[in-house]
C-alpha atoms as a PDB file:
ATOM      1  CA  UNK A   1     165.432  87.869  88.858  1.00  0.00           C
ATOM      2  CA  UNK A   2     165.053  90.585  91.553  1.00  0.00           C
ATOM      3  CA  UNK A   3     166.041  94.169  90.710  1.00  0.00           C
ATOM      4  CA  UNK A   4     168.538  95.405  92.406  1.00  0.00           C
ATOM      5  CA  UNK A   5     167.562  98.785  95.040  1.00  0.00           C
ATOM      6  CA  UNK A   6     171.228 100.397  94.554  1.00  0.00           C
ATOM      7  CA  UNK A   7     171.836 102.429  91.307  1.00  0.00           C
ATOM      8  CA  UNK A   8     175.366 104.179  93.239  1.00  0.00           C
ATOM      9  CA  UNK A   9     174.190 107.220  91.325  1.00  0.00           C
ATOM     10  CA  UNK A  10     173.806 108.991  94.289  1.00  0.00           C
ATOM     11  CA  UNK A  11     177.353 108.011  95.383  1.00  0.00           C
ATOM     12  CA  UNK A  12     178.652 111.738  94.745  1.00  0.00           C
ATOM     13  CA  UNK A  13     175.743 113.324  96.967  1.00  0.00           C
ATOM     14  CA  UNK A  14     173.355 114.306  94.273  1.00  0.00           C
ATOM     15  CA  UNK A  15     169.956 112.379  93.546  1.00  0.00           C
ATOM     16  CA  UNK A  16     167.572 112.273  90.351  1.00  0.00           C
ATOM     17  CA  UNK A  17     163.976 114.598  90.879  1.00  0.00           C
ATOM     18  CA  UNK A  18     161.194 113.150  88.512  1.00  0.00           C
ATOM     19  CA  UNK A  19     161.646 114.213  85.248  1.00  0.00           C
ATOM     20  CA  UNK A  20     165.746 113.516  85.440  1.00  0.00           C
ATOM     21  CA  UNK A  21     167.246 116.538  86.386  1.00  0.00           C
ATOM     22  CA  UNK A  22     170.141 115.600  89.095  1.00  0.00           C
ATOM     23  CA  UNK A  23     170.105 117.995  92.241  1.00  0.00           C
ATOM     24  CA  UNK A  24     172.389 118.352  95.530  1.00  0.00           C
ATOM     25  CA  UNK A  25     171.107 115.772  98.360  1.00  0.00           C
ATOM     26  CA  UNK A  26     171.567 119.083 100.676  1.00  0.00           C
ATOM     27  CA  UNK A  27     168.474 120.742  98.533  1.00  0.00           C
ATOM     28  CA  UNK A  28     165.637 122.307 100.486  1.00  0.00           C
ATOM     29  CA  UNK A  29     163.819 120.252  97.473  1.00  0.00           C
ATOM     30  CA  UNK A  30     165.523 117.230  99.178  1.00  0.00           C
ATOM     31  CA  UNK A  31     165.155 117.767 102.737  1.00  0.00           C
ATOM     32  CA  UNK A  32     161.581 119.098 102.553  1.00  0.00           C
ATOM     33  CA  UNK A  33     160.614 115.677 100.697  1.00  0.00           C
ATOM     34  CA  UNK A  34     163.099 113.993 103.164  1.00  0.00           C
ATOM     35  CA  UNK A  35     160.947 115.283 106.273  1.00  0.00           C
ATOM     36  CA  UNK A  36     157.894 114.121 105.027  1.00  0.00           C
ATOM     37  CA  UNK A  37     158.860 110.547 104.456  1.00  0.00           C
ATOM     38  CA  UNK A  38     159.900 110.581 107.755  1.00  0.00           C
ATOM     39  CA  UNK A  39     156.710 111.637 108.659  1.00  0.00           C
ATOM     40  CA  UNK A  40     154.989 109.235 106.588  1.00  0.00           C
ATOM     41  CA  UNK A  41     157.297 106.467 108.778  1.00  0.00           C
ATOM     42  CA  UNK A  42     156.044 107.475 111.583  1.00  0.00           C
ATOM     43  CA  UNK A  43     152.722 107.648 110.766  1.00  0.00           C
ATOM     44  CA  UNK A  44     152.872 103.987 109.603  1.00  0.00           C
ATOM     45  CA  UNK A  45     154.554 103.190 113.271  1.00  0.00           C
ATOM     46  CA  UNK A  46     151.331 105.183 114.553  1.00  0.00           C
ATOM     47  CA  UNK A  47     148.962 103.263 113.251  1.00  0.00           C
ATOM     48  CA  UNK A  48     150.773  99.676 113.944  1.00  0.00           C
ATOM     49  CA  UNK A  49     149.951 100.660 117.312  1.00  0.00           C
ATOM     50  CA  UNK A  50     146.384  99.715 116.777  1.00  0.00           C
ATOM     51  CA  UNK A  51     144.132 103.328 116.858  1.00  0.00           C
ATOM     52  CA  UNK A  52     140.738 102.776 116.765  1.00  0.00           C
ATOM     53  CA  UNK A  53     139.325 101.916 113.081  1.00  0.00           C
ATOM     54  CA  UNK A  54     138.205 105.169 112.070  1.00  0.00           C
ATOM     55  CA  UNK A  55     141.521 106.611 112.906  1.00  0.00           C
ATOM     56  CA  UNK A  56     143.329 104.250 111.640  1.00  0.00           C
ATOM     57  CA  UNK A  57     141.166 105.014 108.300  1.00  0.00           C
ATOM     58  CA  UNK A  58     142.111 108.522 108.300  1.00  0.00           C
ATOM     59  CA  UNK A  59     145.396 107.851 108.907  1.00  0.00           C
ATOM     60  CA  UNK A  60     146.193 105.914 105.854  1.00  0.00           C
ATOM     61  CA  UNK A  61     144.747 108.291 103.795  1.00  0.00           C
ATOM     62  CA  UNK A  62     146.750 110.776 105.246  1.00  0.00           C
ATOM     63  CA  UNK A  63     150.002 108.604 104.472  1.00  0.00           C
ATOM     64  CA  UNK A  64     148.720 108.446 100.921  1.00  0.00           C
ATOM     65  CA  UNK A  65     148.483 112.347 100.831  1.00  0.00           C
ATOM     66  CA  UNK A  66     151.921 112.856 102.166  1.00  0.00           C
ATOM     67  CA  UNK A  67     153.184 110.674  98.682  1.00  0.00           C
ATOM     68  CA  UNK A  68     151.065 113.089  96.567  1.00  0.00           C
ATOM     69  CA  UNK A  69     153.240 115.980  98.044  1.00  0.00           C
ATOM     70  CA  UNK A  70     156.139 114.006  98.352  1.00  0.00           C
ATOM     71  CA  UNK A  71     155.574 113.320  94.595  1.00  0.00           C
ATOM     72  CA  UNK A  72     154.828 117.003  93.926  1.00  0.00           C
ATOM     73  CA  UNK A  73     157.926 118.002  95.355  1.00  0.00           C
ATOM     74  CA  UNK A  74     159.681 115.611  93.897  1.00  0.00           C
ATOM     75  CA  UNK A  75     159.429 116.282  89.909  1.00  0.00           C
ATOM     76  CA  UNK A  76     161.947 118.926  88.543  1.00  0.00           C
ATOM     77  CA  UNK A  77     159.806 121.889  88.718  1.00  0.00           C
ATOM     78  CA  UNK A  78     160.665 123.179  85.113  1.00  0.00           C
ATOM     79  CA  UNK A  79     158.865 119.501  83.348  1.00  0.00           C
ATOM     80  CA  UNK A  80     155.958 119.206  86.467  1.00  0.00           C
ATOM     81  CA  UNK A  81     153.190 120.975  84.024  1.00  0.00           C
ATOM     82  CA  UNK A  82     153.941 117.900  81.276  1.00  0.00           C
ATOM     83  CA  UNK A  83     154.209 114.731  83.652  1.00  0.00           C
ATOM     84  CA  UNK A  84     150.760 113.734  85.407  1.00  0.00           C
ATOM     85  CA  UNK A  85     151.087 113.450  88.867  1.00  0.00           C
ATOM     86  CA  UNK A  86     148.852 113.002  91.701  1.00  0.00           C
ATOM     87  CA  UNK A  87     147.342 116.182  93.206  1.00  0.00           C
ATOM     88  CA  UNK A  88     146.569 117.406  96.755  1.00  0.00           C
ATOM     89  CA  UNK A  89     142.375 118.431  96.979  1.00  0.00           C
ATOM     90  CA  UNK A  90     140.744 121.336  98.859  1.00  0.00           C
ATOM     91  CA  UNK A  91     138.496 118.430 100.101  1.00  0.00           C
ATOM     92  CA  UNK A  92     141.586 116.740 101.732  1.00  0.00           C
ATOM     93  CA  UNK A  93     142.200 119.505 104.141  1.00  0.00           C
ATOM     94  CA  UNK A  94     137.871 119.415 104.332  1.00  0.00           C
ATOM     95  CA  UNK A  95     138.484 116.253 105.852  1.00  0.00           C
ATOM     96  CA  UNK A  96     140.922 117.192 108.583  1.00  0.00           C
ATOM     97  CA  UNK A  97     138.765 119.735 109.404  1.00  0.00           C
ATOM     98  CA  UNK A  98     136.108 117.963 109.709  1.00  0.00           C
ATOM     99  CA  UNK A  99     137.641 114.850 111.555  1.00  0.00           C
ATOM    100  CA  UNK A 100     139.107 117.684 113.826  1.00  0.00           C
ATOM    101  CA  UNK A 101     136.208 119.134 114.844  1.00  0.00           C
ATOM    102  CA  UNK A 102     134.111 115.999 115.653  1.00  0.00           C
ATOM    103  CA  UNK A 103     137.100 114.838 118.117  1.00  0.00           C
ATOM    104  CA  UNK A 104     137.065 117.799 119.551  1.00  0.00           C
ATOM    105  CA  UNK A 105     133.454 117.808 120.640  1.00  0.00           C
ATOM    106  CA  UNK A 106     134.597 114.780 122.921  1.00  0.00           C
ATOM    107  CA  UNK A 107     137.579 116.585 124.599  1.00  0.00           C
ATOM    108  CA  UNK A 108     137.513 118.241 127.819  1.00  0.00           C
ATOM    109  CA  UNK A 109     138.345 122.154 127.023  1.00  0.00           C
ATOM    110  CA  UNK A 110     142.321 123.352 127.153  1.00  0.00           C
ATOM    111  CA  UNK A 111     142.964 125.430 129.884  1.00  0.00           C
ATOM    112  CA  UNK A 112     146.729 125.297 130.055  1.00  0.00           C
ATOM    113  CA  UNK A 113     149.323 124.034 127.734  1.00  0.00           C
ATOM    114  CA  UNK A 114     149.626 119.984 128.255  1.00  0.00           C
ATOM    115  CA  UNK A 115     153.260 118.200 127.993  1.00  0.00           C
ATOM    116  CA  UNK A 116     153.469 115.398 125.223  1.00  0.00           C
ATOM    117  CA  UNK A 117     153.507 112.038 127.105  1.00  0.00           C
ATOM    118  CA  UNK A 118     150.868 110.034 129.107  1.00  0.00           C
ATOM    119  CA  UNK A 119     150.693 106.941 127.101  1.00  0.00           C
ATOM    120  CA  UNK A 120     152.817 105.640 124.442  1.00  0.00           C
ATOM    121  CA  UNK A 121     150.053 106.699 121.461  1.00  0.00           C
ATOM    122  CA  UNK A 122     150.015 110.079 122.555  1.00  0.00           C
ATOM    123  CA  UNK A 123     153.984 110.451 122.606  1.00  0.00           C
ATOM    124  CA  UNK A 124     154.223 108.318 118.982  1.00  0.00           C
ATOM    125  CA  UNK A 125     150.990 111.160 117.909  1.00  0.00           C
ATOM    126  CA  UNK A 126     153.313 114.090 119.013  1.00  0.00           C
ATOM    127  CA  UNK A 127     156.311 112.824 117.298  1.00  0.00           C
ATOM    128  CA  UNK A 128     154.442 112.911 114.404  1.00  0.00           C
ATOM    129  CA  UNK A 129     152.995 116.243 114.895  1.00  0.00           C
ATOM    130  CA  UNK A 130     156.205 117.683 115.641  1.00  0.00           C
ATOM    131  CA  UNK A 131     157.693 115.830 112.633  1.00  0.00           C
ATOM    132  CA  UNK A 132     155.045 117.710 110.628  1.00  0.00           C
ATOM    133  CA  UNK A 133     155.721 121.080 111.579  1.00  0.00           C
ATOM    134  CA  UNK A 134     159.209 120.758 110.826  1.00  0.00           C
ATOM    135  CA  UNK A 135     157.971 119.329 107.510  1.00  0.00           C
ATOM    136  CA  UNK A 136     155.939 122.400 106.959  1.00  0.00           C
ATOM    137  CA  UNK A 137     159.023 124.440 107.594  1.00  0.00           C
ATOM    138  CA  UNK A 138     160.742 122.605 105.470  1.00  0.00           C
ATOM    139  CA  UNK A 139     157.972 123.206 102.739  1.00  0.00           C
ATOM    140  CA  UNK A 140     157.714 127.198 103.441  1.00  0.00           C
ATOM    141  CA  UNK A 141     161.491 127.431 102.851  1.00  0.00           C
ATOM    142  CA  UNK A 142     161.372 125.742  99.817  1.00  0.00           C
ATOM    143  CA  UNK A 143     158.424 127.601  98.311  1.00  0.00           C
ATOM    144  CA  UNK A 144     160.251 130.872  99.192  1.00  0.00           C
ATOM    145  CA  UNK A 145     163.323 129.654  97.730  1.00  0.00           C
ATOM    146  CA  UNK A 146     161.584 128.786  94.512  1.00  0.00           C
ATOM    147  CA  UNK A 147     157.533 129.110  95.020  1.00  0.00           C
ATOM    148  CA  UNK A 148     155.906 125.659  94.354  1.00  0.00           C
ATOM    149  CA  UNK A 149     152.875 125.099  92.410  1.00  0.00           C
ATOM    150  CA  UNK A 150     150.401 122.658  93.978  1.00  0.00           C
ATOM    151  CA  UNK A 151     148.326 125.750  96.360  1.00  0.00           C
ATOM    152  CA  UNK A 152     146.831 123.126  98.910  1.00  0.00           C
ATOM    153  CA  UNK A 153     150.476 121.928 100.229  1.00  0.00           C
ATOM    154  CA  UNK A 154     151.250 124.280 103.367  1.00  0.00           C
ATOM    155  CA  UNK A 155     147.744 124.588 103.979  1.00  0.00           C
ATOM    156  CA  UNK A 156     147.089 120.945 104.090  1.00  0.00           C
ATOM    157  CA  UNK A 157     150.322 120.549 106.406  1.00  0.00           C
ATOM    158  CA  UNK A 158     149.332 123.232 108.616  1.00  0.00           C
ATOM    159  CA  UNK A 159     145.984 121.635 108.949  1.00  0.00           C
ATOM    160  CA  UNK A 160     147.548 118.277 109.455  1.00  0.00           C
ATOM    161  CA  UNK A 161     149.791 119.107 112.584  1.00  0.00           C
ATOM    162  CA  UNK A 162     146.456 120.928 114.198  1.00  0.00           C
ATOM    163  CA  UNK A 163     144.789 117.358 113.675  1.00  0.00           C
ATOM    164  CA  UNK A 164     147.753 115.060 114.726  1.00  0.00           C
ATOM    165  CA  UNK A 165     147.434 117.125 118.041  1.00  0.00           C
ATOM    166  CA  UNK A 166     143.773 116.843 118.394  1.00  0.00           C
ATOM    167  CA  UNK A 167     144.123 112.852 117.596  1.00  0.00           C
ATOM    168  CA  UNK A 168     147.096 113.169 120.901  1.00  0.00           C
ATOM    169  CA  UNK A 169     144.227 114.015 123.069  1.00  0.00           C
ATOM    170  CA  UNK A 170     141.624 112.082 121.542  1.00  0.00           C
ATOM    171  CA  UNK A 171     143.668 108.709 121.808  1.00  0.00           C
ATOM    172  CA  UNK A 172     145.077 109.164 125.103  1.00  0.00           C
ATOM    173  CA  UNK A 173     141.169 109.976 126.184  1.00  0.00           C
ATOM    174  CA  UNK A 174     140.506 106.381 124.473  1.00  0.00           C
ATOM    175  CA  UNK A 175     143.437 104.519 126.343  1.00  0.00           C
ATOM    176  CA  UNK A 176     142.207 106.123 129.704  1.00  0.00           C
ATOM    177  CA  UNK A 177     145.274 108.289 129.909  1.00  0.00           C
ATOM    178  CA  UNK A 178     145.439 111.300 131.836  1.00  0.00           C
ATOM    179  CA  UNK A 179     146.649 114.195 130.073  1.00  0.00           C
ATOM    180  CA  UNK A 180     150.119 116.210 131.443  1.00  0.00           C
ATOM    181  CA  UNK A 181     149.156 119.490 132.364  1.00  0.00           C
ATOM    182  CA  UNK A 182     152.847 121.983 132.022  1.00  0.00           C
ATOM    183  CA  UNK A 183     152.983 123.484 135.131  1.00  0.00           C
ATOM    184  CA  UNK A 184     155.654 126.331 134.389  1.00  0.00           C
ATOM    185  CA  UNK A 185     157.868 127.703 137.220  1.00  0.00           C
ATOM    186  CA  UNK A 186     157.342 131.262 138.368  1.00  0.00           C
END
């Protein structure tokens, strides 16, 4: 017997955090955990696209890092301390360094401001990045709101919209495409 994916508990506009307590579906809890799903969707979509292996790698480690802070931000802060959850690593953001800084070493130096777009990779690689900054936002608003406890979150965010943009450039240099240079009107 399958189990059935509707409960209709959230029929009123409020949804269940970990740990039971019921909260408005308009929460910055909700939306900030909302954003990064969406995120984590297009990641997925990203990496159908077929990015080389060691990309692809990274990026499904990176999906599995947006469910430990989607599942951080998802238990009822007041019971997080007694329920084990997953947690987000100094070493994680390590890694995005790292993988940042050896794709850089292949790129061609910035020297203006380049437009999303080129080659369908590096448009689905923007969406993403842009998904992640609003994401991020989503994150600082909450942790002003009502400060959140794992201390690697924003930085690991911030870090990961810095690499999605460095993996823009680096795929597009692997599918041959030229990159849009913004030419601004003066």
């Amino acid at each position: 017997m399958s189990q059935k994916i509707y409960t209709k508990t959230g029929d009123a506009g409020k949804t269940g955090l970990l740990g039971g307590t019921r909260v408005s579906k308009s929460s910055l809890r909700i939306a900030a955990y909302g954003d990064l799903d969406e995120l984590n969707s297009f990641i997925g979509l990203l990496i159908d696209q077929g990015p080389e292996e060691e990309s692809g790698k990274i990026l499904r480690e990176i999906q599995d890092r947006l469910f430990t802070i989607g599942s951080s931000l998802a238990v009822d802060p007041e019971k997080e301390l007694t329920m084990k959850i997953p947690d987000l690593r100094e070493s994680d953001i390590h890694l995005l360094e790292t993988t940042i800084d050896s794709m850089n070493a292949g790129l061609p130096v910035m020297k203006s401001f380049i437009l999303p777009g080129g080659h369908p990779i590096v448009s689905l690689t923007h969406i993403c990045r842009t998904v992640c900054r609003r994401a991020e936002r989503a994150v600082v608003a909450l942790d002003a709101q009502e400060k959140i406890t794992q201390p690697f979150i924003l930085p690991y965010l911030n870090r990961l919209s810095d690499y999605l943009f460095v993996l823009a450039r680096h795929l597009g240099q692997k599918a041959g495409a030229a990159e849009i240079v913004w030419k601004p009107r003066v």
